[in-house]
N, C-alpha and C. Protein backbone atom coordinates (compact mmCIF):
# COMPACT_ATOMS: atom_id res chain seq x y z
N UNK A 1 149.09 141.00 129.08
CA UNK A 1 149.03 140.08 130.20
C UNK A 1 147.59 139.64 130.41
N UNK A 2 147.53 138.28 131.27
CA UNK A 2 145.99 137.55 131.15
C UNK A 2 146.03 138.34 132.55
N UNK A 3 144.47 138.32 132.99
CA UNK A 3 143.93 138.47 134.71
C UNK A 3 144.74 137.41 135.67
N UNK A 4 145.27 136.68 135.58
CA UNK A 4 146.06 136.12 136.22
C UNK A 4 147.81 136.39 136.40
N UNK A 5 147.98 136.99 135.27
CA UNK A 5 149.13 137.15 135.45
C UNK A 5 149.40 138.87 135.68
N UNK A 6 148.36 139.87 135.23
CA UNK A 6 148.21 140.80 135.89
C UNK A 6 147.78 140.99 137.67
N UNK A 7 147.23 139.73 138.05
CA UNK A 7 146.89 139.84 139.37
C UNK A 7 148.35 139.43 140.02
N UNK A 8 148.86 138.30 139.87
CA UNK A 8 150.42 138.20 140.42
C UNK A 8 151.08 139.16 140.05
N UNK A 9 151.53 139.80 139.32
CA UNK A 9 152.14 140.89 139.18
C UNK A 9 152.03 141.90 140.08
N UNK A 10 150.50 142.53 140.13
CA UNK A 10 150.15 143.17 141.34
C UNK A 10 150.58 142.91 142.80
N UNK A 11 150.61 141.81 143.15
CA UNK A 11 150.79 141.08 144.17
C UNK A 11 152.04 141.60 144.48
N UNK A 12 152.99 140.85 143.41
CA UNK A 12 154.80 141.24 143.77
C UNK A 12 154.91 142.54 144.16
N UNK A 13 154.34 143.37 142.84
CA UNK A 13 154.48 144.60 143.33
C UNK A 13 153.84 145.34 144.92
N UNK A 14 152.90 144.69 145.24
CA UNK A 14 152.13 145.04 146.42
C UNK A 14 153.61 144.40 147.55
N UNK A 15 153.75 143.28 147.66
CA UNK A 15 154.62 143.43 148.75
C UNK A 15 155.97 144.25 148.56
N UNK A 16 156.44 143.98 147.45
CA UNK A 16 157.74 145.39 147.57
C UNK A 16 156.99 146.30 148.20
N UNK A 17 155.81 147.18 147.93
CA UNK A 17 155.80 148.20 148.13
C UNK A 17 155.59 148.64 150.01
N UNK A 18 155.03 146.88 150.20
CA UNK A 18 154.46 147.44 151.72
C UNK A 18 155.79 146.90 152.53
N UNK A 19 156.72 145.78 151.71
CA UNK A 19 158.18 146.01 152.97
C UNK A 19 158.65 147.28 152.68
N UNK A 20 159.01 148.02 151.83
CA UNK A 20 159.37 149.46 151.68
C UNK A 20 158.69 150.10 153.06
N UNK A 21 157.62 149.69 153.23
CA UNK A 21 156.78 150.75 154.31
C UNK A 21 156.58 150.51 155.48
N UNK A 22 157.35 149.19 156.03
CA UNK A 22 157.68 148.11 156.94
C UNK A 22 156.83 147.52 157.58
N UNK A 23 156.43 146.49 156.79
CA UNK A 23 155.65 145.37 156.69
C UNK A 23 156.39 144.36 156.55
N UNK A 24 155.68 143.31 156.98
CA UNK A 24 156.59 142.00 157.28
C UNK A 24 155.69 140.50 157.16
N UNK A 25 156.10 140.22 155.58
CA UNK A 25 154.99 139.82 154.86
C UNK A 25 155.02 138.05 155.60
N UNK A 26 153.69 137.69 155.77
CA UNK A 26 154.35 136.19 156.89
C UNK A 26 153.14 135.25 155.10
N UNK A 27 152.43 135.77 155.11
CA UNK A 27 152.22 134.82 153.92
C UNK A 27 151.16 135.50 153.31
N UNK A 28 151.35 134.36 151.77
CA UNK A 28 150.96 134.85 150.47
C UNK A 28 149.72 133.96 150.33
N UNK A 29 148.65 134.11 149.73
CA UNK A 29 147.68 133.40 149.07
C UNK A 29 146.96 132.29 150.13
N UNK A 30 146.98 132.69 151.08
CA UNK A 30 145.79 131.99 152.24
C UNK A 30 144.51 131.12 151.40
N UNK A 31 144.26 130.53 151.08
CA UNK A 31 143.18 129.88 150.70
C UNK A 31 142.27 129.37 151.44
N UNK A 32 141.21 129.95 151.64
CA UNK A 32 140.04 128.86 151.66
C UNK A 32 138.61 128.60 150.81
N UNK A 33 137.89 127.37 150.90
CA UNK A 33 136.28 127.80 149.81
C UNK A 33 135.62 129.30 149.88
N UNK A 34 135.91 129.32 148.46
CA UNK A 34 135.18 130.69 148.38
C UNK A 34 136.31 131.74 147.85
N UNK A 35 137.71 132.03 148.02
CA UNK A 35 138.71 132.86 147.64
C UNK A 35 139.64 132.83 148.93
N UNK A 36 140.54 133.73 148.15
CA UNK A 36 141.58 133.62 149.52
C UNK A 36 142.16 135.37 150.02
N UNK A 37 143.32 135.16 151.16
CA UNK A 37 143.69 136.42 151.17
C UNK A 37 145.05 136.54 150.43
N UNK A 38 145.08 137.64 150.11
CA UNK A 38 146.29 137.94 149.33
C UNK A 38 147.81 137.89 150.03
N UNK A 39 147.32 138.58 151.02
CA UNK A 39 148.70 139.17 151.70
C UNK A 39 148.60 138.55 153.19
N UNK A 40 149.08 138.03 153.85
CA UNK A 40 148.82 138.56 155.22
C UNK A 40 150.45 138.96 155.92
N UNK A 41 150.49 139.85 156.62
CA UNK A 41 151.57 140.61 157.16
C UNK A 41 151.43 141.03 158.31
N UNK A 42 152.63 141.71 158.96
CA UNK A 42 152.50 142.46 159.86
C UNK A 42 153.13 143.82 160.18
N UNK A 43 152.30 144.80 160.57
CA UNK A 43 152.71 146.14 160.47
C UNK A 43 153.24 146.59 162.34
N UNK A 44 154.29 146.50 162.49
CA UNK A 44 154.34 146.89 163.87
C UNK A 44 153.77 145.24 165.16
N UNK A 45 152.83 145.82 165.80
CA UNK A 45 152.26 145.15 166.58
C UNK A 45 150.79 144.05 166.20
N UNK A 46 150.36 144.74 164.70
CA UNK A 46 149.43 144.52 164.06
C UNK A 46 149.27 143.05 163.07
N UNK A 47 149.01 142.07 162.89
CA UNK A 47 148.01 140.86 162.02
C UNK A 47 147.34 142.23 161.08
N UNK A 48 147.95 142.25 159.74
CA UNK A 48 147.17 142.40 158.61
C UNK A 48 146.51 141.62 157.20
N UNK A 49 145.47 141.41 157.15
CA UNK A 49 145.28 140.80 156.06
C UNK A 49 145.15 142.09 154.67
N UNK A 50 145.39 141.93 154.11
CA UNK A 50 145.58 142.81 152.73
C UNK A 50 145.42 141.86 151.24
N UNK A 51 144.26 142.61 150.98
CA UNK A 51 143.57 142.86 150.07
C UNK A 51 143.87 143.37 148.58
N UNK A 52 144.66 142.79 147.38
CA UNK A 52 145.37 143.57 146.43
C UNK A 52 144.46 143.78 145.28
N UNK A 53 144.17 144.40 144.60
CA UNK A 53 143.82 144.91 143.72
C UNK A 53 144.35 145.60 142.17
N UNK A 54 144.28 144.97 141.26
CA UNK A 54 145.15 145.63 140.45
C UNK A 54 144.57 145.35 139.44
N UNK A 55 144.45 146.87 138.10
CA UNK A 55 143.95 147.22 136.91
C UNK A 55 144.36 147.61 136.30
N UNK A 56 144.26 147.45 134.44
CA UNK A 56 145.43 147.78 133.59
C UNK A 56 144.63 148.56 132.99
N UNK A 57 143.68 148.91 133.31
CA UNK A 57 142.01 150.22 132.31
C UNK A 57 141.47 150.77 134.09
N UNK A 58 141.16 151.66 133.43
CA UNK A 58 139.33 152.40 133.92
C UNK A 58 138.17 151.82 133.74
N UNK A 59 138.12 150.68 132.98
CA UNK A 59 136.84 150.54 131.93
C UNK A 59 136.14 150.12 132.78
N UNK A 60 136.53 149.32 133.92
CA UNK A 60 135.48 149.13 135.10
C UNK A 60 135.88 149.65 136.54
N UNK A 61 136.38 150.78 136.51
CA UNK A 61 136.26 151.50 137.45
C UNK A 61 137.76 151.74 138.00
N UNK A 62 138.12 152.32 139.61
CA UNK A 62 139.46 152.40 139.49
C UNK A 62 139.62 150.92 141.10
N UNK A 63 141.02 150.44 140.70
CA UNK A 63 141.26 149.11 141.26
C UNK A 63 140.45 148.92 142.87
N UNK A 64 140.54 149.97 143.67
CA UNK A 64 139.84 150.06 145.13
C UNK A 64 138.48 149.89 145.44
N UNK A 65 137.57 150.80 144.48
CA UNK A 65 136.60 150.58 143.81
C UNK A 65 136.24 148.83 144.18
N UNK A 66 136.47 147.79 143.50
CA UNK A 66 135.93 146.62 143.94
C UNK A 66 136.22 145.93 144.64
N UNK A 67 136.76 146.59 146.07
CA UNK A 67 136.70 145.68 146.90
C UNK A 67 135.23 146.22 147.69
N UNK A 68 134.54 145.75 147.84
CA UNK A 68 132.47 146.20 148.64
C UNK A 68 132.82 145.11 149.42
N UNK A 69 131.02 145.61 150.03
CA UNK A 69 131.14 145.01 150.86
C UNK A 69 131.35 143.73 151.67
N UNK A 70 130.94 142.92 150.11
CA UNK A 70 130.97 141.19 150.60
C UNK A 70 132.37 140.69 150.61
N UNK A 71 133.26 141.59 149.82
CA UNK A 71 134.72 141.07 149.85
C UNK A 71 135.19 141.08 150.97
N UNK A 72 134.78 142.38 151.95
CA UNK A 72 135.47 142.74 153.27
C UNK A 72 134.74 141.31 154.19
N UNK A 73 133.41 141.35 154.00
CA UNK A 73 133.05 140.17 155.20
C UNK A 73 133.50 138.75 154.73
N UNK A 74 134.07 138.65 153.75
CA UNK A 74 134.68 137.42 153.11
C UNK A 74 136.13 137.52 153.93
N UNK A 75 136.61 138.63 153.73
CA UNK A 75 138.08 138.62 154.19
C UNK A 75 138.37 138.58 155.82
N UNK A 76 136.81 139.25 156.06
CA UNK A 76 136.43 138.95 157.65
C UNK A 76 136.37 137.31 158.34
N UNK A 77 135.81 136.87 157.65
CA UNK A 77 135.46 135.05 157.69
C UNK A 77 136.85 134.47 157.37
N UNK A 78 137.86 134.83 156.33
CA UNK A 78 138.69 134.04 156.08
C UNK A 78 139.63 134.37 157.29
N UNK A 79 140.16 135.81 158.22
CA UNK A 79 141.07 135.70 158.88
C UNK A 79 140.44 135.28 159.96
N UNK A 80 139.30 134.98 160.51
CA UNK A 80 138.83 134.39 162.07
C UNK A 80 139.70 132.60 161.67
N UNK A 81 138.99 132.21 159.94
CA UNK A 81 139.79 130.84 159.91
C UNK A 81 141.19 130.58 160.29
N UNK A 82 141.93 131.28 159.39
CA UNK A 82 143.01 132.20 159.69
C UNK A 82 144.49 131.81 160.86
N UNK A 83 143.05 132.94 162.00
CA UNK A 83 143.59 132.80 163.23
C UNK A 83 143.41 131.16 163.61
N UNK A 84 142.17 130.62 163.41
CA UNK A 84 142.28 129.51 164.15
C UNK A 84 143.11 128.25 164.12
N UNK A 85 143.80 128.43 162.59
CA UNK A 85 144.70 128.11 161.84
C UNK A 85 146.54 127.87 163.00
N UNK A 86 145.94 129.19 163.48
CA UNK A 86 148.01 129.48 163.95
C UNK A 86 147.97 129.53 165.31
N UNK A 87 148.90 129.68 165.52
CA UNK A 87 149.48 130.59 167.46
C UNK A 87 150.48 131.44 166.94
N UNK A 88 150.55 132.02 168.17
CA UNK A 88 151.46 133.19 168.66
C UNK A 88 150.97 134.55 167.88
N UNK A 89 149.82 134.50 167.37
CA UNK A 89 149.53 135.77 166.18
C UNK A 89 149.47 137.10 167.25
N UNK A 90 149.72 138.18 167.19
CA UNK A 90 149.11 139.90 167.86
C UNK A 90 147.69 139.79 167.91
N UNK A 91 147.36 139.94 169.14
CA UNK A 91 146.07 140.30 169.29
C UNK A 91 145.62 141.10 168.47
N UNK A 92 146.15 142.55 168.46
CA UNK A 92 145.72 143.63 167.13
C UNK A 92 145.21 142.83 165.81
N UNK A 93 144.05 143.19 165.04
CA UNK A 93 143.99 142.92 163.30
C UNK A 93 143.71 144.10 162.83
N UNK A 94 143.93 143.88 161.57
CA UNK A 94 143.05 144.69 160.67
C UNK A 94 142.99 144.37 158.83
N UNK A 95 142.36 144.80 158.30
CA UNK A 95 142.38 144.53 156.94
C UNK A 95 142.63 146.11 156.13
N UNK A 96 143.93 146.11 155.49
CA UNK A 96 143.92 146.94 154.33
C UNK A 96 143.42 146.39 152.91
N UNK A 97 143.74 147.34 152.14
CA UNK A 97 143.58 147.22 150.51
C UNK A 97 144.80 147.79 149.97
N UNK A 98 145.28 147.42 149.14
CA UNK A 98 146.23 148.06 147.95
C UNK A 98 145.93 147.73 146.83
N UNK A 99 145.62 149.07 146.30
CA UNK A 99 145.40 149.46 144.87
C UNK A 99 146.49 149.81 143.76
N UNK A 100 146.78 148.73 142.68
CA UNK A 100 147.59 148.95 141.56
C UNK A 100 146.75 149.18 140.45
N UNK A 101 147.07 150.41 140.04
CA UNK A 101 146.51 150.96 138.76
C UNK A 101 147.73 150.83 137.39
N UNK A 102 147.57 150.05 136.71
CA UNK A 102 148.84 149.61 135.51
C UNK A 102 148.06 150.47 134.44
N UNK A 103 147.26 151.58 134.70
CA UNK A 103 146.73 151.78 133.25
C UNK A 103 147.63 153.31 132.62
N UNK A 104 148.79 153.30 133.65
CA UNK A 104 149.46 154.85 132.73
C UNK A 104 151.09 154.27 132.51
N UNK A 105 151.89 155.13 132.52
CA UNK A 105 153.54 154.12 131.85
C UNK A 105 154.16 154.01 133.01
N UNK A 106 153.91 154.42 134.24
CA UNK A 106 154.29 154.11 135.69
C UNK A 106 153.11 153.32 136.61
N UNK A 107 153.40 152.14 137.19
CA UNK A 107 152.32 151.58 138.44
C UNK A 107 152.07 153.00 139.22
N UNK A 108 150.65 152.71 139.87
CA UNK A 108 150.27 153.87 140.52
C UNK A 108 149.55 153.17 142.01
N UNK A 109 150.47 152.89 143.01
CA UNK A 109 150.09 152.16 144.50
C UNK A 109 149.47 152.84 144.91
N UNK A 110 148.47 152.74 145.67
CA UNK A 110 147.74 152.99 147.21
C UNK A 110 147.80 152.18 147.95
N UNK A 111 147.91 152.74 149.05
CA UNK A 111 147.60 151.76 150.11
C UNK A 111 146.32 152.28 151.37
N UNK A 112 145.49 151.63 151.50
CA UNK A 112 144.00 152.09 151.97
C UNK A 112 144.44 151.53 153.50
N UNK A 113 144.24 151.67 154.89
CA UNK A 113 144.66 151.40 156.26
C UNK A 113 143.36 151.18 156.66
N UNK A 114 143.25 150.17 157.15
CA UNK A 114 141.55 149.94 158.08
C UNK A 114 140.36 149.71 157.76
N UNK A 115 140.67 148.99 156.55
CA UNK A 115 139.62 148.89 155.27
C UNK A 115 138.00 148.36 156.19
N UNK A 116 138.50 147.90 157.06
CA UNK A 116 137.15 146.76 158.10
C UNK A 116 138.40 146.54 159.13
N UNK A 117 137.26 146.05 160.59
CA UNK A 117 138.08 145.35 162.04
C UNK A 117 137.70 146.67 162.52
């Protein structure tokens, strides 16, 4: 698979895994200049933006690993747009991460809670 089609992949798999965990995915691929958010959902009472990550090696580290710090204040900047974007959103935010590791013969999820906010 190319980086693109390993990153959608990740993706699918990232929301199965977070409605499994009851999440309630309101949209995919937010765009704005500069990158976008992956996920945005809601957990309960909570506006999450989520962050996916997914690697088919080690060779540069493990998938959680690159999200630092400029990604988080990126993902910070994109949900203030975001919000200004909608109504009716939960006061509550926050930003997770989910980590797909494709590098053994089973996916290997994390899910990181409170990554930033």
């Amino acid at each position: 698979m190319n980086n693109l089609a390993t990153g959608k992949y990740g993706e699918d798999l990232a929301c199965l895994y977070l409605q499994k965990m009851g999440y309630k995915i309101i949209e995919r691929n937010f765009r704005i200049r500069g990158g976008e958010i992956d996920i945005i959902a809601r957990d309960g009472k909570t506006l999450v933006y989520i962050e996916v990550k997914t690697r088919s090696s080690h060779k540069f580290g493990l998938p959680e690993e690159s999200v630092n710090y400029y990604k988080i204040k990126f993902l910070e900047r994109a949900a203030k747009f975001y919000r200004l974007q909608r109504s009716n959103l939960p006061d509550l935010e926050r930003i997770d991460v989910v980590s797909i590791d494709l590098s053994g013969s089973k996916p290997i999820i994390k899910l990181i809670k409170n990554a930033s906010f």
